[in-house]
Protein backbone atom coordinates (compact mmCIF):
# COMPACT_ATOMS: atom_id res chain seq x y z
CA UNK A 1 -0.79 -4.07 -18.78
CA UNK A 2 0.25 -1.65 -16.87
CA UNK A 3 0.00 -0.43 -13.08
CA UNK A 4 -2.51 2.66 -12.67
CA UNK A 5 -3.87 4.77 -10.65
CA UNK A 6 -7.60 3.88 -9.69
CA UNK A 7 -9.41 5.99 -11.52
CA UNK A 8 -10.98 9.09 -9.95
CA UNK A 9 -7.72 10.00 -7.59
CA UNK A 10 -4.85 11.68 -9.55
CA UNK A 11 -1.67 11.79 -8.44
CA UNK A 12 -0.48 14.73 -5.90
CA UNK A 13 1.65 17.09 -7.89
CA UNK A 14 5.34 15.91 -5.69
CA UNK A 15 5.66 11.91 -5.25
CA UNK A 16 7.72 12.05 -2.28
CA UNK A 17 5.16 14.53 -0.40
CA UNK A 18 2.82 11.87 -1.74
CA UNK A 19 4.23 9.43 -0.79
CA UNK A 20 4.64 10.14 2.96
CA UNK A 21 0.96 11.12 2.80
CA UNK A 22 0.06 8.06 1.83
CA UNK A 23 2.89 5.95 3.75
CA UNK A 24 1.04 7.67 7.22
CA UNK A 25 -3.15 6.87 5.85
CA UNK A 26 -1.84 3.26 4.93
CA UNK A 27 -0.04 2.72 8.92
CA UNK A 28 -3.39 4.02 10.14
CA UNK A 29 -5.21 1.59 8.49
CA UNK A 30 -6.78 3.68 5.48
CA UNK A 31 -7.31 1.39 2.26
CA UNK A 32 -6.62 4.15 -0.26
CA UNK A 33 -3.29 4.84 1.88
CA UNK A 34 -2.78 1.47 1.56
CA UNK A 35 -2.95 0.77 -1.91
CA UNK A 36 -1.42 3.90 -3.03
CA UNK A 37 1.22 3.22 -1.12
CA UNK A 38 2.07 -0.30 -3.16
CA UNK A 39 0.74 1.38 -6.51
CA UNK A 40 4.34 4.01 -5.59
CA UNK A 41 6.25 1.08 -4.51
CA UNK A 42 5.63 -0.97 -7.40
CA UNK A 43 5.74 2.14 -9.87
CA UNK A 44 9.00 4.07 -7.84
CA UNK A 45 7.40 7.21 -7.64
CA UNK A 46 8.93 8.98 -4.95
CA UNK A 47 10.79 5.81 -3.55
CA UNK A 48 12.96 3.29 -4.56
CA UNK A 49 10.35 0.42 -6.73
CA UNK A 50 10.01 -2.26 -4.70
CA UNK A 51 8.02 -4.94 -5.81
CA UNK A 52 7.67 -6.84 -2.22
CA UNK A 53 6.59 -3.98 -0.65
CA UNK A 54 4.05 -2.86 -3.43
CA UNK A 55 2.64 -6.54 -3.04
CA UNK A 56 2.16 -6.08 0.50
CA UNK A 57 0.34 -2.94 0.57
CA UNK A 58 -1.91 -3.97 -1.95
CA UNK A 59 -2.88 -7.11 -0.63
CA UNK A 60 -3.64 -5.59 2.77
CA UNK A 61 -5.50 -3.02 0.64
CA UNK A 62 -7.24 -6.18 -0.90
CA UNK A 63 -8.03 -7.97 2.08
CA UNK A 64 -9.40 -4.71 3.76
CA UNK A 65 -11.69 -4.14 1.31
CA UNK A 66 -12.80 -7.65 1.08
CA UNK A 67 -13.66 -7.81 5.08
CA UNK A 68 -15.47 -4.11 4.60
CA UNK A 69 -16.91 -5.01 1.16
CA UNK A 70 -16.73 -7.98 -0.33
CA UNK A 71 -18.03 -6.90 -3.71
CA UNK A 72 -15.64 -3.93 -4.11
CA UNK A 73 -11.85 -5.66 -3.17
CA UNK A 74 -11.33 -6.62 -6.61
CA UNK A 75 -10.67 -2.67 -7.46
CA UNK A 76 -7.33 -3.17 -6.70
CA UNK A 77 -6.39 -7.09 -7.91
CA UNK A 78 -5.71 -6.45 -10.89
CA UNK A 79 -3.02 -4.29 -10.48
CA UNK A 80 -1.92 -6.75 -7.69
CA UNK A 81 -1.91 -9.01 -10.28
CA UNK A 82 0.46 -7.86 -13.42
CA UNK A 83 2.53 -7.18 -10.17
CA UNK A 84 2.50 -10.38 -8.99
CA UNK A 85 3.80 -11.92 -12.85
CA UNK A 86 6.75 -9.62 -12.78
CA UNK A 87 8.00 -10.88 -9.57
CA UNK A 88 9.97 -14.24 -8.65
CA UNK A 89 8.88 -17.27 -6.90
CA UNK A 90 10.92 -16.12 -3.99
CA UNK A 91 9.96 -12.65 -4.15
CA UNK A 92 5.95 -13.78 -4.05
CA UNK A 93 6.68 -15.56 -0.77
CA UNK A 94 8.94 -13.00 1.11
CA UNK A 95 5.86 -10.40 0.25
CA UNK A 96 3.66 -13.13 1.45
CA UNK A 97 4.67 -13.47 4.84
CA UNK A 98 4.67 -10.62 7.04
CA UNK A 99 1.49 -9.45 5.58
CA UNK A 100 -0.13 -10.61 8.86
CA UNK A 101 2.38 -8.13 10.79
CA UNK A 102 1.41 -5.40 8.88
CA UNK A 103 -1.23 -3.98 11.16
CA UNK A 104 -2.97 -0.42 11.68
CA UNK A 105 -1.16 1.73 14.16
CA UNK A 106 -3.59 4.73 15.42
CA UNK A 107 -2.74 8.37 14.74
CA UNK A 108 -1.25 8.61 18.27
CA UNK A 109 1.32 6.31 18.08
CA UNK A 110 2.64 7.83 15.31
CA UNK A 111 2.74 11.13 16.91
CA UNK A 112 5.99 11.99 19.46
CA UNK A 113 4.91 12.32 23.04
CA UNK A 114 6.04 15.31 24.94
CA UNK A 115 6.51 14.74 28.66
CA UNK A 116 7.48 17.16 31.30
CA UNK A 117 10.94 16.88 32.77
């Protein structure tokens, strides 16, 4: 089986501009940002493929979803999933952990302040 897109949202023509456009919805808390963001991880489009960090985002994406709407977080467990049997025992827990730490960060803390000299 292998990792797709969620059908409905293609893919943004450039990965990389995709990717940061995703990268920024996903630290504001968006679920599509979120599991986008692990869907390019775990695929390499426009970064380095990083299973860990796919994991992550998905499962935040996951847990999101379930909090919000319990009936609709499995759209994205499956592809969690075929991820998950790729990866190592060790690799399972180090994208386990931090999960937690991953938290929303609001548009404005993201931006650069300006302040007068």
């Amino acid at each position: 089986m292998k990792l797709e897109q969620s059908s409905g949202i293609g893919w943004p023509p450039k990965a990389a501009t995709a990717m940061h456009k995703y990268r920024r919805g996903a630290d504001q808390g968006h679920v599509t940002g979120q599991a986008h963001l692990g869907i390019f991880y775990a695929e390499g489009r426009g970064v380095a493929r990083d299973d860990v960090q796919a994991y992550k985002w998905l499962e935040l994406a996951i847990a999101q979803l379930a909090e919000s709407d319990p009936s609709s977080h499995d759209e994205f467990t499956p592809q969690r999933d075929v991820l998950a049997a790729r990866m190592t025992a060790a690799q399972l827990q180090q994208a386990r952990k931090p999960i937690a730490s991953l938290k929303p960060r609001p548009e404005t803390q993201l931006k650069y302040r300006v302040t007068s000299p």
